[in-house]
N, C-alpha and C. Protein backbone atom coordinates (compact mmCIF):
# COMPACT_ATOMS: atom_id res chain seq x y z
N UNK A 1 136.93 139.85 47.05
CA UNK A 1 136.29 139.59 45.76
C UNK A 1 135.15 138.60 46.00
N UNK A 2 134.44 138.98 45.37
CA UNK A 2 132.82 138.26 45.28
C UNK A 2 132.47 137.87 44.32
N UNK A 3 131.84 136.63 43.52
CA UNK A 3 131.48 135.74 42.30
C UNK A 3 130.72 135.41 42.34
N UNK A 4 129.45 135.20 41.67
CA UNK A 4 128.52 134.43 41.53
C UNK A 4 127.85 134.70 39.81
N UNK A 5 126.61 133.28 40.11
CA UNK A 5 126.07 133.50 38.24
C UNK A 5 124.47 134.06 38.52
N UNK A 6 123.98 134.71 38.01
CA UNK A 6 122.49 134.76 37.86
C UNK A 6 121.89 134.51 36.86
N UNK A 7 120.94 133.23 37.13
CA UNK A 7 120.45 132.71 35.72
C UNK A 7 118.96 133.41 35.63
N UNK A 8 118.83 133.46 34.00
CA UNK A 8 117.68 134.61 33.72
C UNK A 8 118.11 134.87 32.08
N UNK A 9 117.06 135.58 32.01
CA UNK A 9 117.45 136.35 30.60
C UNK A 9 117.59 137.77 31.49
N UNK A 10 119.20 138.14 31.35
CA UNK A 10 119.34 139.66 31.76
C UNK A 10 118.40 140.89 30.88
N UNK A 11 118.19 142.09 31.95
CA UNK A 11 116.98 142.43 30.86
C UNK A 11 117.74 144.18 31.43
N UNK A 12 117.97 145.33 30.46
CA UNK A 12 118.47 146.52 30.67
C UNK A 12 117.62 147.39 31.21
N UNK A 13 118.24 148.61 31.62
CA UNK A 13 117.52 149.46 31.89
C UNK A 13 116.80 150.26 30.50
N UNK A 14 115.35 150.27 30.96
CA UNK A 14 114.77 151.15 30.08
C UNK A 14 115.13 152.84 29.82
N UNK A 15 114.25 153.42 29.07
CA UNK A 15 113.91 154.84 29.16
C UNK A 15 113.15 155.16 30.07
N UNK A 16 113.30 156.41 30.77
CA UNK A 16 112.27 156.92 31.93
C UNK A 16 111.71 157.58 31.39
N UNK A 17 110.31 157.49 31.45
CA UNK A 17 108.88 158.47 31.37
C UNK A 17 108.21 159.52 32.17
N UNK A 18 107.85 160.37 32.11
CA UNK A 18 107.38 161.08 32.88
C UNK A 18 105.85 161.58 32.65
N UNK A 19 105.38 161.60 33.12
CA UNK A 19 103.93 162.04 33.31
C UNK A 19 103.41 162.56 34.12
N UNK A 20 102.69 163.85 34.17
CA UNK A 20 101.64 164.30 35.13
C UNK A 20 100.23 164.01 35.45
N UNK A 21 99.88 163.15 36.03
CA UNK A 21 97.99 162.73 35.85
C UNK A 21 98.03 164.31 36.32
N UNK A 22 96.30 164.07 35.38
CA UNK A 22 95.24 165.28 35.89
C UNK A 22 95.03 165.65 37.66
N UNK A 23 95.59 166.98 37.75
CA UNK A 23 95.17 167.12 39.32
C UNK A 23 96.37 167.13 39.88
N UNK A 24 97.46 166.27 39.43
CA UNK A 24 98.62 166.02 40.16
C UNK A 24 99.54 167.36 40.21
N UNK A 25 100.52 167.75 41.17
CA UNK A 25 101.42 168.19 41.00
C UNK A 25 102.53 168.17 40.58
N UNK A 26 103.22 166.65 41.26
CA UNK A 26 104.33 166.71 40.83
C UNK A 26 104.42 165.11 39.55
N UNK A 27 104.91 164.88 38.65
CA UNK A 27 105.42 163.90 38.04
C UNK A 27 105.35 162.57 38.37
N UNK A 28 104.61 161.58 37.86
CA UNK A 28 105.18 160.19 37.94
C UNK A 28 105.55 160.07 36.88
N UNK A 29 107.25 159.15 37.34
CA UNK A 29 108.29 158.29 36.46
C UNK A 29 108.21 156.99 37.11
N UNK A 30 108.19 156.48 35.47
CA UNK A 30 108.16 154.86 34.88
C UNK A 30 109.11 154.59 33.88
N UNK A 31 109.42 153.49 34.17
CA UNK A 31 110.80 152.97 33.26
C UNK A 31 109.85 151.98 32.21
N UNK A 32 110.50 152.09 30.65
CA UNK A 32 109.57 151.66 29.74
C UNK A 32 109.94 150.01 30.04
N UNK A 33 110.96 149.77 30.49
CA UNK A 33 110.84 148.06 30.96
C UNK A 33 110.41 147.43 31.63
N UNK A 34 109.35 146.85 31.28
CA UNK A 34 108.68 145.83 32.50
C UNK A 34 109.44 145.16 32.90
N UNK A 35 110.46 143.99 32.01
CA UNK A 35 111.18 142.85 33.02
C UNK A 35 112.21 143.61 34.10
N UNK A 36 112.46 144.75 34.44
CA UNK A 36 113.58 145.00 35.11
C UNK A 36 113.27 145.32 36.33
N UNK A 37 112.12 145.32 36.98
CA UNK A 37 112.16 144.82 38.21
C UNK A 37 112.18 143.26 38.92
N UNK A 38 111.92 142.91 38.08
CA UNK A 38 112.26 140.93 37.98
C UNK A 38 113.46 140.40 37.69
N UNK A 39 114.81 141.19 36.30
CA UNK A 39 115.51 141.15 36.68
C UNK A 39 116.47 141.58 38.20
N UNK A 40 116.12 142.62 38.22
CA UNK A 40 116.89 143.40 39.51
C UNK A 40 116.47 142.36 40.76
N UNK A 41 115.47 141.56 40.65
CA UNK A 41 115.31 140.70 41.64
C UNK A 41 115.85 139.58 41.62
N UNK A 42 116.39 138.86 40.68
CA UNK A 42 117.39 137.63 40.61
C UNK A 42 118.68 138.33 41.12
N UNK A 43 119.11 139.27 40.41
CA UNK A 43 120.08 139.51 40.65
C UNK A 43 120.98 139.86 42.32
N UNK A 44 119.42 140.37 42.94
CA UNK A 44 120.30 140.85 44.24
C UNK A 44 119.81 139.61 44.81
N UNK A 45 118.82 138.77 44.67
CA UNK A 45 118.86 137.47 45.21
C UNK A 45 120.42 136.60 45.16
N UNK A 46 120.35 136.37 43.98
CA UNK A 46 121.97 135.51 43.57
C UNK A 46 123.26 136.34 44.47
N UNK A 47 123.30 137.74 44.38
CA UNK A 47 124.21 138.37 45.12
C UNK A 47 124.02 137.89 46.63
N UNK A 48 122.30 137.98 47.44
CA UNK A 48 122.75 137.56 48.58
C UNK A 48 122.69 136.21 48.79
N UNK A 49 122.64 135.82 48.22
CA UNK A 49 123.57 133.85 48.10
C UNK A 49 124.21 133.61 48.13
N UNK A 50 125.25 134.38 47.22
CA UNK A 50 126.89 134.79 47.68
C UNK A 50 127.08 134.83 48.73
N UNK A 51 126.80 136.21 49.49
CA UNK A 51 127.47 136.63 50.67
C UNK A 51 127.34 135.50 51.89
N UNK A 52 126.22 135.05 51.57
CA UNK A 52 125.43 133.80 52.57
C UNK A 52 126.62 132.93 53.16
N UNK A 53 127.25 132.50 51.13
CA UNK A 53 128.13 131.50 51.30
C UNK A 53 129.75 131.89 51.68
N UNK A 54 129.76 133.61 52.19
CA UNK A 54 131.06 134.17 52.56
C UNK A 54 130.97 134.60 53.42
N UNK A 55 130.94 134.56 54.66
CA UNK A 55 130.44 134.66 55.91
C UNK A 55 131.62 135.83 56.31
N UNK A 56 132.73 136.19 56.06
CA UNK A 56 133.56 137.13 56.10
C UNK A 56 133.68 138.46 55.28
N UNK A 57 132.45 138.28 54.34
CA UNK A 57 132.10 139.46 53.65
C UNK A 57 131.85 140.66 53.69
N UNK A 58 131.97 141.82 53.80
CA UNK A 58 132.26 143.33 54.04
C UNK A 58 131.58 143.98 52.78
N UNK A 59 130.08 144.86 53.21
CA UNK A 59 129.65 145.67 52.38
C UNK A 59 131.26 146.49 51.36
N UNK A 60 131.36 146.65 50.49
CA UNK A 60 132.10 147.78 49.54
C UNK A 60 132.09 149.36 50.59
N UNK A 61 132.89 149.66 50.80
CA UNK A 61 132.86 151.53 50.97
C UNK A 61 133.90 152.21 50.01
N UNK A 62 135.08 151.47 49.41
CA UNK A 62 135.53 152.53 48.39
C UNK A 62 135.39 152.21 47.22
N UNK A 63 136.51 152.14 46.22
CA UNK A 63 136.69 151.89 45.12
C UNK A 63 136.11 150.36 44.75
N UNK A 64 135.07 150.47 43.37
CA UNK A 64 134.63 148.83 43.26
C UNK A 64 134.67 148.82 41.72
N UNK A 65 135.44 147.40 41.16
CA UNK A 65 135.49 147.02 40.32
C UNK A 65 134.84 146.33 39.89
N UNK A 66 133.36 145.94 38.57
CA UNK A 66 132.59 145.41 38.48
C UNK A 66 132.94 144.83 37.18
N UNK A 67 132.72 143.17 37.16
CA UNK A 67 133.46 142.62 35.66
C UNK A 67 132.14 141.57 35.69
N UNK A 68 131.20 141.81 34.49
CA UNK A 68 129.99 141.09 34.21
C UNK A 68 130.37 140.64 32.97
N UNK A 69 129.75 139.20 32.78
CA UNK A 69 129.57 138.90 31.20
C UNK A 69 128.12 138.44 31.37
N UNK A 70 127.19 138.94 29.88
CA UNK A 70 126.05 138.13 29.57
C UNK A 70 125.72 137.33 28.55
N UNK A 71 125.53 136.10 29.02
CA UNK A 71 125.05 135.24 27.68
C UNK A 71 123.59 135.41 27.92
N UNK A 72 123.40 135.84 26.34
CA UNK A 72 121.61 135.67 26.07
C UNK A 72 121.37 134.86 24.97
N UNK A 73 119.86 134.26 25.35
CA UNK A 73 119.59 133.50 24.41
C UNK A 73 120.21 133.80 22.50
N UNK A 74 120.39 133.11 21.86
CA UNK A 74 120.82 132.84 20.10
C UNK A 74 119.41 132.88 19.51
N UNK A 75 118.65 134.14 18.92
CA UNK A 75 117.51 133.83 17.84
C UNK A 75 118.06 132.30 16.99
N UNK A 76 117.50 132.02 16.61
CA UNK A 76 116.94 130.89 15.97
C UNK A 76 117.46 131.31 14.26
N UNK A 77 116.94 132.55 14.11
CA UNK A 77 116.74 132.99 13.12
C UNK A 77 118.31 133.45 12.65
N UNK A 78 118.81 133.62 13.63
CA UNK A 78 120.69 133.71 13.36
C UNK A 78 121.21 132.93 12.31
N UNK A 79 122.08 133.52 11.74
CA UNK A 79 123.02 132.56 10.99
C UNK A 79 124.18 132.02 12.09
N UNK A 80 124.63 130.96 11.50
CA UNK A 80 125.66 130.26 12.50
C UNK A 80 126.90 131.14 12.53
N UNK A 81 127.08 131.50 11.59
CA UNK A 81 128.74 132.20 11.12
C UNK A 81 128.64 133.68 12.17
N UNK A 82 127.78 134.46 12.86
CA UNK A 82 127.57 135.43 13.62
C UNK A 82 127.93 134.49 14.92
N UNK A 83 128.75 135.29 15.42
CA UNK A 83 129.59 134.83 16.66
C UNK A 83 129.21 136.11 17.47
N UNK A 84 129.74 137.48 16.90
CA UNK A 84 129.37 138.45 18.15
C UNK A 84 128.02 138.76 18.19
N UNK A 85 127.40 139.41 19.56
CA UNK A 85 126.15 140.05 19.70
C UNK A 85 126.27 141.21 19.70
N UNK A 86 125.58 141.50 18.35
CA UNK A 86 126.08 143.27 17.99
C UNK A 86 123.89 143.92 18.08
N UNK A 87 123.33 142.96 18.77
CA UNK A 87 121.96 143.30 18.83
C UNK A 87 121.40 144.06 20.08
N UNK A 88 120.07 144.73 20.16
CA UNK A 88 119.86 145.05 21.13
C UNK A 88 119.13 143.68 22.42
N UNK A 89 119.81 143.46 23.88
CA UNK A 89 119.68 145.16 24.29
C UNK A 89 121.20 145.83 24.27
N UNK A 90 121.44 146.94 24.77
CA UNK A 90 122.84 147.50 24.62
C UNK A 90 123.55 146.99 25.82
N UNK A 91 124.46 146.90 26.25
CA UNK A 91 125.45 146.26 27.10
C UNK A 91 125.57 147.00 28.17
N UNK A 92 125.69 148.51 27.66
CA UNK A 92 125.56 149.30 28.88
C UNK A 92 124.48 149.48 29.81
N UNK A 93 123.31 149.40 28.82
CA UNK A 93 122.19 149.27 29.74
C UNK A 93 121.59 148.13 30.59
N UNK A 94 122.30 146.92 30.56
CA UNK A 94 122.24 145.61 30.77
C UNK A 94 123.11 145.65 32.04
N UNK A 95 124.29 146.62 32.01
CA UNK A 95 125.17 147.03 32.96
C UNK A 95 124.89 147.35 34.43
N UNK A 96 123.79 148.60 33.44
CA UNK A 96 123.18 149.89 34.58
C UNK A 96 122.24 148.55 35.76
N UNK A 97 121.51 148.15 34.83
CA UNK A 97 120.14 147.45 35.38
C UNK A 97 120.86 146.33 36.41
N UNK A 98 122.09 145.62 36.61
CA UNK A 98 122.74 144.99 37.02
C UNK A 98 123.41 145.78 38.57
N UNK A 99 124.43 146.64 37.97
CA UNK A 99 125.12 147.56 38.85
C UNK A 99 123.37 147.99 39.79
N UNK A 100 122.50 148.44 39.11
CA UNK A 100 121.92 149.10 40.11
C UNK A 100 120.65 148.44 41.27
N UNK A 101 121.06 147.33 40.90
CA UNK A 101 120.28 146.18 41.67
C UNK A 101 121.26 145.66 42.59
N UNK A 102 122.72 145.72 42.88
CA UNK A 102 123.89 145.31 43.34
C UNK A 102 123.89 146.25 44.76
N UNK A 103 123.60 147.76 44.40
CA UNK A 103 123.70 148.66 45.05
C UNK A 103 122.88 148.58 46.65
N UNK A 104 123.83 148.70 47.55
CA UNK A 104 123.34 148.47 49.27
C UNK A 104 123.36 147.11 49.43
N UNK A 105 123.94 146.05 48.39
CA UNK A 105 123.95 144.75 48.73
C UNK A 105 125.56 144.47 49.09
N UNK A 106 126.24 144.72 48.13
CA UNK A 106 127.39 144.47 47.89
C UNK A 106 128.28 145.71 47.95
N UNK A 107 127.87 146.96 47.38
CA UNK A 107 128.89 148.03 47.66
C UNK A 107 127.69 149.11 48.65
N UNK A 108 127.60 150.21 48.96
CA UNK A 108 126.85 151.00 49.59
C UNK A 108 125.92 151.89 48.36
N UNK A 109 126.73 152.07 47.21
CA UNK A 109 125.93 153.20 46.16
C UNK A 109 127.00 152.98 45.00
N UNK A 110 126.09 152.86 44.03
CA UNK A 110 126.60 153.15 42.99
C UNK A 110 127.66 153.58 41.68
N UNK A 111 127.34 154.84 43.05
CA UNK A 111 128.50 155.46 42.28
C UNK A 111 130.30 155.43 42.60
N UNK A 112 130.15 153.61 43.78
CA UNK A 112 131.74 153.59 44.07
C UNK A 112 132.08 152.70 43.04
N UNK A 113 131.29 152.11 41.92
CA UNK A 113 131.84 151.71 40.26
C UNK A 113 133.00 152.80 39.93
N UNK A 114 134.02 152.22 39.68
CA UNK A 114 134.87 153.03 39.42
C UNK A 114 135.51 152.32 37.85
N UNK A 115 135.72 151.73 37.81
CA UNK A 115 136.06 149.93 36.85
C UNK A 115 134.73 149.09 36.53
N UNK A 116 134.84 149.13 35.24
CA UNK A 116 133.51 148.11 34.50
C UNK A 116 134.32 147.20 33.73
N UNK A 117 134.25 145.65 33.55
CA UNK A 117 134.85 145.01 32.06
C UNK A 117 133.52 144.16 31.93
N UNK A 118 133.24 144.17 30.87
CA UNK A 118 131.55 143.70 30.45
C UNK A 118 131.28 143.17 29.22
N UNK A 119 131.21 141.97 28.72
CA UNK A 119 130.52 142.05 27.18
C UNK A 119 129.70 141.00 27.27
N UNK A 120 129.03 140.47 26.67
CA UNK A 120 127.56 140.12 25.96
C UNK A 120 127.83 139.37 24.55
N UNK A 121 127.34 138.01 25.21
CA UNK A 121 127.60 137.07 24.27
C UNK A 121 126.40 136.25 24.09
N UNK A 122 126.38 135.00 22.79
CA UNK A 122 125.27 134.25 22.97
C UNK A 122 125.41 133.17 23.68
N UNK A 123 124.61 132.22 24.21
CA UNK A 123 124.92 131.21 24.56
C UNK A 123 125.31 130.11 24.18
N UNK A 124 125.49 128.49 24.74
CA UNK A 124 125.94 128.01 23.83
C UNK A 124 124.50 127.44 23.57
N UNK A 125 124.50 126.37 22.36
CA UNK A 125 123.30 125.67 22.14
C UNK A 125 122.23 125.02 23.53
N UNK A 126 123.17 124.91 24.12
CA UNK A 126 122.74 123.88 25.68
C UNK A 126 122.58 124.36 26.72
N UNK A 127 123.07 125.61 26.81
CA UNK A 127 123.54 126.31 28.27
C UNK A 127 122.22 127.51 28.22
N UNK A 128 122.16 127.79 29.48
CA UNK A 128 120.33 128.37 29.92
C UNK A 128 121.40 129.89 30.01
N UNK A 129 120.62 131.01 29.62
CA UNK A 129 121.12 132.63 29.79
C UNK A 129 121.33 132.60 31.12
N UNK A 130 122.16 133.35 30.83
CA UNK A 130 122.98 133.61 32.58
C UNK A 130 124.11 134.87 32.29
N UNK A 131 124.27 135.45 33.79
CA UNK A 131 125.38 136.35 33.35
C UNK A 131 126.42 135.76 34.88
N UNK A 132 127.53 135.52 34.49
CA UNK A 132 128.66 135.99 35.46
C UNK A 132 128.88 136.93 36.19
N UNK A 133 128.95 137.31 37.58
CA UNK A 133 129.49 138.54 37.83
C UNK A 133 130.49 138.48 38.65
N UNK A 134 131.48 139.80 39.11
CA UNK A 134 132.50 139.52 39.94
C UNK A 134 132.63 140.79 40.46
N UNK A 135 132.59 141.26 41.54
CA UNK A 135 132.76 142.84 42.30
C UNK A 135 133.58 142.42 43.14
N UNK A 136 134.70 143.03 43.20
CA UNK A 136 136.32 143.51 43.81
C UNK A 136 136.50 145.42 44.22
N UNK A 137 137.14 145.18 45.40
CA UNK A 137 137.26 146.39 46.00
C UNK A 137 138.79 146.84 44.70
N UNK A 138 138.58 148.01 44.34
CA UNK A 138 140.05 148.55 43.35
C UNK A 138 140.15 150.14 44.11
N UNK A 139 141.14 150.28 43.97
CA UNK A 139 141.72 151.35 44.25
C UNK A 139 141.58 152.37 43.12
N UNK A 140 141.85 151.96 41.97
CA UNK A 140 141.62 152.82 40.53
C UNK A 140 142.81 153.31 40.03
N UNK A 141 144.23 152.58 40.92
CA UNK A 141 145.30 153.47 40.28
C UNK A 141 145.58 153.01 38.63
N UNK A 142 145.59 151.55 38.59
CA UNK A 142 146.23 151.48 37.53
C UNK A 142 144.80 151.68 36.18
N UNK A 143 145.85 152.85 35.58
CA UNK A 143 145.14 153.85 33.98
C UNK A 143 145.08 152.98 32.90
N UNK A 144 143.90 153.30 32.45
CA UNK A 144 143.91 152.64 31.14
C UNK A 144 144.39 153.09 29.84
N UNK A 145 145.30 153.12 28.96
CA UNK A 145 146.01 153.31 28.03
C UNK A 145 145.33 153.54 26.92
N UNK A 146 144.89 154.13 26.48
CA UNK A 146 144.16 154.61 25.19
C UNK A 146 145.66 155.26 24.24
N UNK A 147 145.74 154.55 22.97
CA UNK A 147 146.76 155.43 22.00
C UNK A 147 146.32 156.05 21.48
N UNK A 148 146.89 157.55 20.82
CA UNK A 148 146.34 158.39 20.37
C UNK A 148 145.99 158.47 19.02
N UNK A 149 144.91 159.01 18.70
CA UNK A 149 144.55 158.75 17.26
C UNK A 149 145.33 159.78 16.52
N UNK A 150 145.77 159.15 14.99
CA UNK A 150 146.25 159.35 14.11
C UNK A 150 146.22 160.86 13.26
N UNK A 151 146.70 161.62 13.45
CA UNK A 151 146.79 163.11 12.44
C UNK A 151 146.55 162.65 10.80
N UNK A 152 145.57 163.62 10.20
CA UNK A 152 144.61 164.22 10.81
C UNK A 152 143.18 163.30 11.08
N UNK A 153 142.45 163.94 11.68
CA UNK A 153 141.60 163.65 12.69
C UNK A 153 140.32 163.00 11.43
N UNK A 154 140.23 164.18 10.53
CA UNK A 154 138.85 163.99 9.36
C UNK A 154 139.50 164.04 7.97
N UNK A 155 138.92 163.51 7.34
CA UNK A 155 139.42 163.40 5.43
C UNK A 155 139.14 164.68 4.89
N UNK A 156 140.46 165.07 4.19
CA UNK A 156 140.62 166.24 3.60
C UNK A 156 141.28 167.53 4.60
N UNK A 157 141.89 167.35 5.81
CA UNK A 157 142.41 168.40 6.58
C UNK A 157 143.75 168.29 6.37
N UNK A 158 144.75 168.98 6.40
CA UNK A 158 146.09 168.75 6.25
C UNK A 158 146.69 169.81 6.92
């Protein structure tokens, strides 16, 4: 298991664009986010700071469990009584942009995310945006329990 914080305002993955200039054949794609190559650069920085300071550290090859939290800055404009961050950006995409800056640092690719636990909070009055992270090798046995929803499914079926 591996820990560290990256301070920043975490910033998500955008939408991809596509475009053909005149003349061209094939497509250039651009992601509509500018900060996320600046994020993706704290981030695998702070990751190899980590490893720096774990000298027994082992790239990921199987199963990897990824558990992020982000505090982002509190508008101003907030009421106090709002505790959760139900704003954009979305969590998942804050995820992606994270996980995929991690990738060849800490695990080999991507797609050995097998396990995410993630949420997105504000900060406190004092404390500078930052996110937590923690990547652990998992196996994936133990299932997550979802109960089943309630009969019937929509209003008015019987």
């Amino acid at each position: 298991m591996i820990s560290f914080t990256v301070y920043g305002i975490a910033s998500g993955m955008g939408s991809k664009k596509a475009f053909t200039p005149k003349g061209w054949k094939h497509p250039v794609i651009t992601d509509s986010n500018r900060n996320l190559k600046s994020w993706q650069s704290l981030v695998a920085e702070a990751a190899g700071r980590a490893i720096e300071a774990r000298p027994d550290w082992q790239i990921l090859d199987g199963g990897v469990r990824l558990t992020v939290a982000f505090y982002l800055p509190r508008p101003k404009s907030l009421g106090k009584k709002i505790i959760a961050h139900t704003k954009a950006p979305d969590c998942s995409k804050l995820v992606r942009s994270t996980e995929d800056a991690m990738s060849g640092i800490l695990f080999r690719d991507d797609a050995q995310v097998i396990e995410i636990v993630a949420g997105k909070y504000y900060t406190g009055p004092t404390d500078a945006p930052h996110v937590n992270v923690t990547v652990e090798p998992t196996t994936g046995i133990a299932h997550v329990r979802v109960a089943p929803a309630s009969l019937p499914l929509f209003g008015g079926e019987e």
